[in-house]
PDB file of N, CA and C in Angstrom:
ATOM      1  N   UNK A   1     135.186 103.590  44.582  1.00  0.00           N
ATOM      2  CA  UNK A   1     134.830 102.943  45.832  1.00  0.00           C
ATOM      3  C   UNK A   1     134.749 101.436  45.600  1.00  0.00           C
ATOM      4  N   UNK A   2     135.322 100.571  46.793  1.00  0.00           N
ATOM      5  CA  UNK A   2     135.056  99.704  46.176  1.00  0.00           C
ATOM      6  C   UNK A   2     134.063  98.448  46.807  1.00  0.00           C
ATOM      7  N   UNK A   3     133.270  97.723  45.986  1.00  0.00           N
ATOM      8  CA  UNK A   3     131.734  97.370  46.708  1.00  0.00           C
ATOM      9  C   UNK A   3     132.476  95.740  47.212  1.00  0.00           C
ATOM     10  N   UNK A   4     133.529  95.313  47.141  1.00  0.00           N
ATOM     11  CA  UNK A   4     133.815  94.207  47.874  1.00  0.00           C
ATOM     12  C   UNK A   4     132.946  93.882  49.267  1.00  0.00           C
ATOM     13  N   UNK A   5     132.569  92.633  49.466  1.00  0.00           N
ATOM     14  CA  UNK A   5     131.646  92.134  50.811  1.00  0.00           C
ATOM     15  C   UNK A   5     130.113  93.185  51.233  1.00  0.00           C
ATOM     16  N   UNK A   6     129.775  93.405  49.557  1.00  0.00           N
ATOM     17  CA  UNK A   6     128.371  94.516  49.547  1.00  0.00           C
ATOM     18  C   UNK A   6     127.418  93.685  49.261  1.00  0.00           C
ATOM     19  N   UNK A   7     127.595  92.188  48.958  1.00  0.00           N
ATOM     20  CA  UNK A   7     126.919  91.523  47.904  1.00  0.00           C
ATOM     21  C   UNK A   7     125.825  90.932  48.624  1.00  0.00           C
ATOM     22  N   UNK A   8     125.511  89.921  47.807  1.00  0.00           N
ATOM     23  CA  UNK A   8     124.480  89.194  48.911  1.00  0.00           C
ATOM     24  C   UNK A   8     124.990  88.657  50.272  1.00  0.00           C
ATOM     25  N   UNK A   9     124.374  88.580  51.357  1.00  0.00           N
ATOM     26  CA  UNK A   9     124.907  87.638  52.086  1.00  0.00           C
ATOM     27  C   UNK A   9     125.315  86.358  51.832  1.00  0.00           C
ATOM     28  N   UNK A  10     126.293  85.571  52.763  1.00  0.00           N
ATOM     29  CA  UNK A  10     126.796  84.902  52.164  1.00  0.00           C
ATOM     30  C   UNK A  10     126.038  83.441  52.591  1.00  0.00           C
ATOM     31  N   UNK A  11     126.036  82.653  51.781  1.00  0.00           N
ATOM     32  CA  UNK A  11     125.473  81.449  51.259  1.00  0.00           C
ATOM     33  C   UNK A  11     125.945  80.054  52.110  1.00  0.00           C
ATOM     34  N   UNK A  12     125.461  78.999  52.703  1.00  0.00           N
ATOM     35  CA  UNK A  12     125.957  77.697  52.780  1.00  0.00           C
ATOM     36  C   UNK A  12     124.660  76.969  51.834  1.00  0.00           C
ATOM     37  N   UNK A  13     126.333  75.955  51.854  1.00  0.00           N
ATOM     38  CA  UNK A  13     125.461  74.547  50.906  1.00  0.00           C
ATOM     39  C   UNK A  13     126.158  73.309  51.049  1.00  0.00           C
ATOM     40  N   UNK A  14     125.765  72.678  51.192  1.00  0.00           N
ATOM     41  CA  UNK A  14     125.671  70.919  51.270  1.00  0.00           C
ATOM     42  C   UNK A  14     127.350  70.683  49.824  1.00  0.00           C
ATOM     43  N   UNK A  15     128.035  70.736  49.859  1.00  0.00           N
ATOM     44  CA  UNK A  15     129.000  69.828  49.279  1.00  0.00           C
ATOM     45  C   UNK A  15     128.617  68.320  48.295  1.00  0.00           C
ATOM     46  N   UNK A  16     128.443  68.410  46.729  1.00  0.00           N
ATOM     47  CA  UNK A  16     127.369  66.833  46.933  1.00  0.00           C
ATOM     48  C   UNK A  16     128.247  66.144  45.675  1.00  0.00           C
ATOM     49  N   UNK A  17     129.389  67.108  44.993  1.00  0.00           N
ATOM     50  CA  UNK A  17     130.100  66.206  43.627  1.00  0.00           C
ATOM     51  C   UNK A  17     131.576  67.363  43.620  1.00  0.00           C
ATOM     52  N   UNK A  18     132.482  67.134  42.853  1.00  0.00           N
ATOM     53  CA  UNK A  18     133.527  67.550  42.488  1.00  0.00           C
ATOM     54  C   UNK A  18     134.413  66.956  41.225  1.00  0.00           C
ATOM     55  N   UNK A  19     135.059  67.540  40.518  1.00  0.00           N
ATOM     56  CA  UNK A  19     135.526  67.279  39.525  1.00  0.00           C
ATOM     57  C   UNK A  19     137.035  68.085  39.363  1.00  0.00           C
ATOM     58  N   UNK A  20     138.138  67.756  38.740  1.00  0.00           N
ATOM     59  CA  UNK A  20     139.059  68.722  38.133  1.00  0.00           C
ATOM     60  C   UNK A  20     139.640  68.268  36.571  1.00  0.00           C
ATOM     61  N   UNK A  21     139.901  69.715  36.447  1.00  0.00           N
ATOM     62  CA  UNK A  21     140.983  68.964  35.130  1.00  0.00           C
ATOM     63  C   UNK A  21     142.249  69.494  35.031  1.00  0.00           C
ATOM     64  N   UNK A  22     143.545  68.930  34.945  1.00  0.00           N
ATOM     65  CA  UNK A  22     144.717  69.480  34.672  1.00  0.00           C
ATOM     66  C   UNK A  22     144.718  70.130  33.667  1.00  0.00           C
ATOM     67  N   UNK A  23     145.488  71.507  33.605  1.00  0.00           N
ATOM     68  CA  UNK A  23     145.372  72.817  32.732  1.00  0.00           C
ATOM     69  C   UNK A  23     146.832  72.756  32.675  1.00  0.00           C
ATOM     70  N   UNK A  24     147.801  71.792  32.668  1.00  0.00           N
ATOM     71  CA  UNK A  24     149.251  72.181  32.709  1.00  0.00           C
ATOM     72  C   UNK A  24     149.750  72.999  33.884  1.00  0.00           C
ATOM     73  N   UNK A  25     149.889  73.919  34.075  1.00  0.00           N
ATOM     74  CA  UNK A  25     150.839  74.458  35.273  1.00  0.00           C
ATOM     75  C   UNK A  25     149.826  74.600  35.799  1.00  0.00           C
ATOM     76  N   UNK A  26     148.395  74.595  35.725  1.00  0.00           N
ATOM     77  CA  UNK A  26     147.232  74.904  36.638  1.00  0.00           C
ATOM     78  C   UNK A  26     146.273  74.104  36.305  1.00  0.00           C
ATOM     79  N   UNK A  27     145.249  74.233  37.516  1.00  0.00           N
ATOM     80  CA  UNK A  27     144.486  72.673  37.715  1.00  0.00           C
ATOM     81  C   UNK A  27     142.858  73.863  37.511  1.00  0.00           C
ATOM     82  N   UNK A  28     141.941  73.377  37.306  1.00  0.00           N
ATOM     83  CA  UNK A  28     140.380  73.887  37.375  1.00  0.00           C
ATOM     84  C   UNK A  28     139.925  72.912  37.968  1.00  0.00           C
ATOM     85  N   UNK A  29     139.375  73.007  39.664  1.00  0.00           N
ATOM     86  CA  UNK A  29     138.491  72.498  40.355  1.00  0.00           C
ATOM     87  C   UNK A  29     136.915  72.714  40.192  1.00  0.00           C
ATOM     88  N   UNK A  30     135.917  71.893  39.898  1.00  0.00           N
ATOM     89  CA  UNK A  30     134.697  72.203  39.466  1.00  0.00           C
ATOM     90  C   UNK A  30     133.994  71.373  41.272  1.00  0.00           C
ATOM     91  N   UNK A  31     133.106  72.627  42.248  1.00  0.00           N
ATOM     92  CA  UNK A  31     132.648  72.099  43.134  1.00  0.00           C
ATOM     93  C   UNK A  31     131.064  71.875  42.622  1.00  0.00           C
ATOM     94  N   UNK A  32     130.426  70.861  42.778  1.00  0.00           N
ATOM     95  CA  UNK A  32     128.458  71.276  43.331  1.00  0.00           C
ATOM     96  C   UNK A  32     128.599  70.919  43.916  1.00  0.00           C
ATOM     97  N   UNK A  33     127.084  72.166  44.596  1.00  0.00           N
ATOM     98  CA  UNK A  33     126.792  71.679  46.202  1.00  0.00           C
ATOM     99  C   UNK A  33     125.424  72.230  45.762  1.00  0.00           C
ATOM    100  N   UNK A  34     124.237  71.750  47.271  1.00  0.00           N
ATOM    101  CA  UNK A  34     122.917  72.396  47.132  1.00  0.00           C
ATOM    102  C   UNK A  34     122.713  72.788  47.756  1.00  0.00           C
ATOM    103  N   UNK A  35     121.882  74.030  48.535  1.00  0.00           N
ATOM    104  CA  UNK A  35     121.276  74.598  49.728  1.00  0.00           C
ATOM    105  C   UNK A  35     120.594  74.202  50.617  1.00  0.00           C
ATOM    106  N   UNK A  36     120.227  72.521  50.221  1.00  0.00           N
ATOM    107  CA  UNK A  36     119.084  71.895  50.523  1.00  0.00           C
ATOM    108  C   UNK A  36     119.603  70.371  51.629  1.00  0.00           C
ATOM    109  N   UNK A  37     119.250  70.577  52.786  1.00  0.00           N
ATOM    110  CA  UNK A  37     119.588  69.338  53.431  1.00  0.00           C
ATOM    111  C   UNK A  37     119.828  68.238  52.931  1.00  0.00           C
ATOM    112  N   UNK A  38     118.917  67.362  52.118  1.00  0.00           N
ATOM    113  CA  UNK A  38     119.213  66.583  51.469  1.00  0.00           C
ATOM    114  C   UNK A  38     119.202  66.159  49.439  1.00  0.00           C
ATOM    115  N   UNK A  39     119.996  65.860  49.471  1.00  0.00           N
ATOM    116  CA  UNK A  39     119.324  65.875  47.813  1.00  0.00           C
ATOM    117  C   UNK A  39     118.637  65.409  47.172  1.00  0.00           C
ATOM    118  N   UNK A  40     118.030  65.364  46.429  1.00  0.00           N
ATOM    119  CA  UNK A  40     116.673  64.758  45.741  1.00  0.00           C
ATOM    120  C   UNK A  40     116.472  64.979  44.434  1.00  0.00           C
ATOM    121  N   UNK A  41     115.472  64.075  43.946  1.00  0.00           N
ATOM    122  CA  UNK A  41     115.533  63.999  42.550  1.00  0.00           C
ATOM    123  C   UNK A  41     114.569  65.706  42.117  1.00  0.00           C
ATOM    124  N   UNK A  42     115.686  66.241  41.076  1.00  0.00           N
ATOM    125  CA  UNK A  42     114.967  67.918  40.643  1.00  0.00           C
ATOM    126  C   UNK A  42     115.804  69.000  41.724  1.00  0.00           C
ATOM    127  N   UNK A  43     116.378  68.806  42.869  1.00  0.00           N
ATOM    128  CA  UNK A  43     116.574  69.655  43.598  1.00  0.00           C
ATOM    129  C   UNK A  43     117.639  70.664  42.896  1.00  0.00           C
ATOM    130  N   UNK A  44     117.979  71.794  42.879  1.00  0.00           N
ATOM    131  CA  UNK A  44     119.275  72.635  42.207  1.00  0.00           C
ATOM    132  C   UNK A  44     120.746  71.902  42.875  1.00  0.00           C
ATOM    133  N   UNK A  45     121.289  72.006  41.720  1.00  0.00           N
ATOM    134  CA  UNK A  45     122.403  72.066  41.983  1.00  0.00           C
ATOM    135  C   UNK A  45     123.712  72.954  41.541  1.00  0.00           C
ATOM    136  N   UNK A  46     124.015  73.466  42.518  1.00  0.00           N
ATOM    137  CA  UNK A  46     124.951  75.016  41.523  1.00  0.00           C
ATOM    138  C   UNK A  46     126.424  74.400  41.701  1.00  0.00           C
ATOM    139  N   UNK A  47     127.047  74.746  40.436  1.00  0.00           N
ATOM    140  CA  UNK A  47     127.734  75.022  39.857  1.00  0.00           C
ATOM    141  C   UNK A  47     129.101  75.914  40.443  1.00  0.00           C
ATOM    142  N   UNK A  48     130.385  75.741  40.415  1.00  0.00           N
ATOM    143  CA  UNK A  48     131.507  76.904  40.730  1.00  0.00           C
ATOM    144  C   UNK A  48     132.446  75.996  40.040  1.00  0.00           C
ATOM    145  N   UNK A  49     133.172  77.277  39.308  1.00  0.00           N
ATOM    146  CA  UNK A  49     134.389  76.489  38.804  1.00  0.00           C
ATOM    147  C   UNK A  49     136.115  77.647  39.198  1.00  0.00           C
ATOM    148  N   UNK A  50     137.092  76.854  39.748  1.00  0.00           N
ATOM    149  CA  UNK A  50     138.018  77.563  40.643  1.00  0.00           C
ATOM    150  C   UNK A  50     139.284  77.130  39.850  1.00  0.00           C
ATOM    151  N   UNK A  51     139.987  78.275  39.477  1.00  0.00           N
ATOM    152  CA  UNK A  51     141.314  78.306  38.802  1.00  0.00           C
ATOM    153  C   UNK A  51     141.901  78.663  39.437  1.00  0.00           C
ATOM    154  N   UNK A  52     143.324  77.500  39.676  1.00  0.00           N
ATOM    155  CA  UNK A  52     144.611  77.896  40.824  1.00  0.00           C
ATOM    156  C   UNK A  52     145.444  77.234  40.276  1.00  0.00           C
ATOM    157  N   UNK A  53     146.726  77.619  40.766  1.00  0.00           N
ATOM    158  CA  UNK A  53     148.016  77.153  40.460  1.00  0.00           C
ATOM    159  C   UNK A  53     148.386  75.861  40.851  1.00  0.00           C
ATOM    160  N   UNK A  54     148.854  74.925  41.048  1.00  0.00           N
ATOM    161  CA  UNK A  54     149.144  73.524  41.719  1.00  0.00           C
ATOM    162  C   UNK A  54     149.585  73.858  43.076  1.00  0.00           C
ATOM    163  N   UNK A  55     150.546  74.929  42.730  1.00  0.00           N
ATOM    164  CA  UNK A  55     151.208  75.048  44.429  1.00  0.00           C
ATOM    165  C   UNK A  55     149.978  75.405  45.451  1.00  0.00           C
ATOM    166  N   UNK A  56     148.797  76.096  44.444  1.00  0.00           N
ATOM    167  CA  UNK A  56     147.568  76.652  45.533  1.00  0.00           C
ATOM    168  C   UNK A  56     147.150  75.380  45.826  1.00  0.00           C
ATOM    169  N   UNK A  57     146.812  74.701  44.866  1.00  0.00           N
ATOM    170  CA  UNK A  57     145.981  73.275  45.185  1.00  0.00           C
ATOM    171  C   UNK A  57     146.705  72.525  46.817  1.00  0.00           C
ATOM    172  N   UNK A  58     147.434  72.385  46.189  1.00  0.00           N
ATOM    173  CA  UNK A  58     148.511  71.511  47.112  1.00  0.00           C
ATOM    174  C   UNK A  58     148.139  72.203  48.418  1.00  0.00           C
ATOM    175  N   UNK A  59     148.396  73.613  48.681  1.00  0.00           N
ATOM    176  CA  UNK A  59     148.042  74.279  49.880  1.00  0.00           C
ATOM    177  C   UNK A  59     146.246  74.075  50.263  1.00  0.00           C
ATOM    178  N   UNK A  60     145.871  73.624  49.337  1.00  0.00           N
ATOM    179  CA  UNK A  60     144.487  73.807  49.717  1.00  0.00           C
ATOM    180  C   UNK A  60     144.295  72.491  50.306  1.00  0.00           C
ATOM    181  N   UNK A  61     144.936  71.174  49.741  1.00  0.00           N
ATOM    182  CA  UNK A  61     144.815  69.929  50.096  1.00  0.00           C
ATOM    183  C   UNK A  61     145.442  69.973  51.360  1.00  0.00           C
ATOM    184  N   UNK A  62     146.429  70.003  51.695  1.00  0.00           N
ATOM    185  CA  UNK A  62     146.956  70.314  52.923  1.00  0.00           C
ATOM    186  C   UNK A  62     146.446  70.638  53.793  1.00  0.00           C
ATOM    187  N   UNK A  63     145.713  71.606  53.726  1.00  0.00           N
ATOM    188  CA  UNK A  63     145.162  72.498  54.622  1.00  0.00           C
ATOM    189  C   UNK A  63     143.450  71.533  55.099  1.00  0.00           C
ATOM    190  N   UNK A  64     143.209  71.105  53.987  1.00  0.00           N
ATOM    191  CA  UNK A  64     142.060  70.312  54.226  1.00  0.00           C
ATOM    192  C   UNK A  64     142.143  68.942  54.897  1.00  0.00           C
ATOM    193  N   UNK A  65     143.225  68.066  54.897  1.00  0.00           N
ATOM    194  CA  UNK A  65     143.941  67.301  55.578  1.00  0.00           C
ATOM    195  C   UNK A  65     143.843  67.564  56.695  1.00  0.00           C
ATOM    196  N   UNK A  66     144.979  68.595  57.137  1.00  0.00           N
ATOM    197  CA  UNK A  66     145.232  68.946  58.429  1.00  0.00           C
ATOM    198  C   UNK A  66     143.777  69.384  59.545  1.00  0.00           C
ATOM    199  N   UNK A  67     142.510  70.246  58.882  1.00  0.00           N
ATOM    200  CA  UNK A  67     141.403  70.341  59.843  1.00  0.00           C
ATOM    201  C   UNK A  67     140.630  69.035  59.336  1.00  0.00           C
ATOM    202  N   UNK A  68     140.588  67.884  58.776  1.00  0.00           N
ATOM    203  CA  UNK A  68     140.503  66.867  59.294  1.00  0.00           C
ATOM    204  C   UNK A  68     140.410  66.009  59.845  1.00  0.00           C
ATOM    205  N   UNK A  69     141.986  65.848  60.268  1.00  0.00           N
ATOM    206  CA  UNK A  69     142.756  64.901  61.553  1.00  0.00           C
ATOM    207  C   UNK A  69     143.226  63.643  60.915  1.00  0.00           C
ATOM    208  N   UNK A  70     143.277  64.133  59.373  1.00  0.00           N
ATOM    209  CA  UNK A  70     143.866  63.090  58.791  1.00  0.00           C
ATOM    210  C   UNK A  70     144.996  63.407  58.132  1.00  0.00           C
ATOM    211  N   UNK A  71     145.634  62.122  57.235  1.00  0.00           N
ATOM    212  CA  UNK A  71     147.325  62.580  57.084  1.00  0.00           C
ATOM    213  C   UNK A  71     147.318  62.272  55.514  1.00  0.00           C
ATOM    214  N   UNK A  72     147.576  62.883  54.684  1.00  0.00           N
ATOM    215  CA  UNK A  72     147.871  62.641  53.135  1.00  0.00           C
ATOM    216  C   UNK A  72     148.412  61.250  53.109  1.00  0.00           C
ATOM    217  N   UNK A  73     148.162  60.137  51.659  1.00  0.00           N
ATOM    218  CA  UNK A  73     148.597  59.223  51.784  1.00  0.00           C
ATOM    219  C   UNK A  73     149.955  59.499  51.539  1.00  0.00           C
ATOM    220  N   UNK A  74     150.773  58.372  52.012  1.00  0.00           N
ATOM    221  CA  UNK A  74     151.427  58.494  51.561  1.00  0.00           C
ATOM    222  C   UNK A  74     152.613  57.075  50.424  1.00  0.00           C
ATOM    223  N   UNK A  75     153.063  57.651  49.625  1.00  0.00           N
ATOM    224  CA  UNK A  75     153.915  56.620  48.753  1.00  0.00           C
ATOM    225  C   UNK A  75     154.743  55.533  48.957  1.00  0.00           C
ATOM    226  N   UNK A  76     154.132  54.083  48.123  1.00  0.00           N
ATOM    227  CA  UNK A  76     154.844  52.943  49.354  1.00  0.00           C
ATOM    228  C   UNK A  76     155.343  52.405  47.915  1.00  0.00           C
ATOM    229  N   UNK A  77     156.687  52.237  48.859  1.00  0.00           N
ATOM    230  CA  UNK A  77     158.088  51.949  48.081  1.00  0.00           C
ATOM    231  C   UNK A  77     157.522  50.507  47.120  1.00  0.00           C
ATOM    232  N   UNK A  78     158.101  50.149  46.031  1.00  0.00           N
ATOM    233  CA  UNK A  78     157.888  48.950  45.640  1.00  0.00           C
ATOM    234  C   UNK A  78     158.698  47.878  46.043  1.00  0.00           C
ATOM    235  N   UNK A  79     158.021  47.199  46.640  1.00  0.00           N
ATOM    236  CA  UNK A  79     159.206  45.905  47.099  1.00  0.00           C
ATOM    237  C   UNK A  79     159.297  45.117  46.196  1.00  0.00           C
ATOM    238  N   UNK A  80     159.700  45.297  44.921  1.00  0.00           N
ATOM    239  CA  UNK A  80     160.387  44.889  43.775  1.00  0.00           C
ATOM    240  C   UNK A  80     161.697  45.340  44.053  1.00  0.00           C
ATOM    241  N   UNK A  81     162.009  46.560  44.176  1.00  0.00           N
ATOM    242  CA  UNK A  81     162.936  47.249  44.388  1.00  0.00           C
ATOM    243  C   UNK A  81     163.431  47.543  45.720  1.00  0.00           C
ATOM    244  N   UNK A  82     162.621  47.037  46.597  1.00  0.00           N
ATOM    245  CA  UNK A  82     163.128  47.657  48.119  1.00  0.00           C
ATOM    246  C   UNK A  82     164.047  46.476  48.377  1.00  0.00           C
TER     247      UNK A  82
END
């Protein structure tokens, strides 16, 4: 049987640091966030660390862009060369 969505209920938290590191063909996103309106000195801060492929990343950036309302930068030619 399987106990998928048996667990605790599910959790919000405040978004408060982020980190990654390139793994070669895959990236490790490290989020904290806290449960706590604001943050403060001592308050918890937890921990998640997320392994994906680049192409996921990329979809994830995208996707975070787009509910936004903003537009990825984008790459400006060098006018050395233009």
């Amino acid at each position: 049987m399987d106990d998928y969505g048996k667990g605790p209920p599910d959790q919000f938290g405040a978004l408060v640091g982020w980190a990654h590191e390139n793994l070669g063909d895959r990236v490790m996103v490290m989020l904290q966030s806290t449960r706590r309106s604001g943050l403060g000195a001592g308050d918890p801060v937890d921990e998640f660390r997320y392994f994906m492929t680049k192409n996921q990343a990329v979809v994830l950036a995208n996707y975070l862009y787009g509910i936004s309302g903003r537009l990825p930068p984008t790459k400006r030619r060098s006018r050395w060369f233009g």
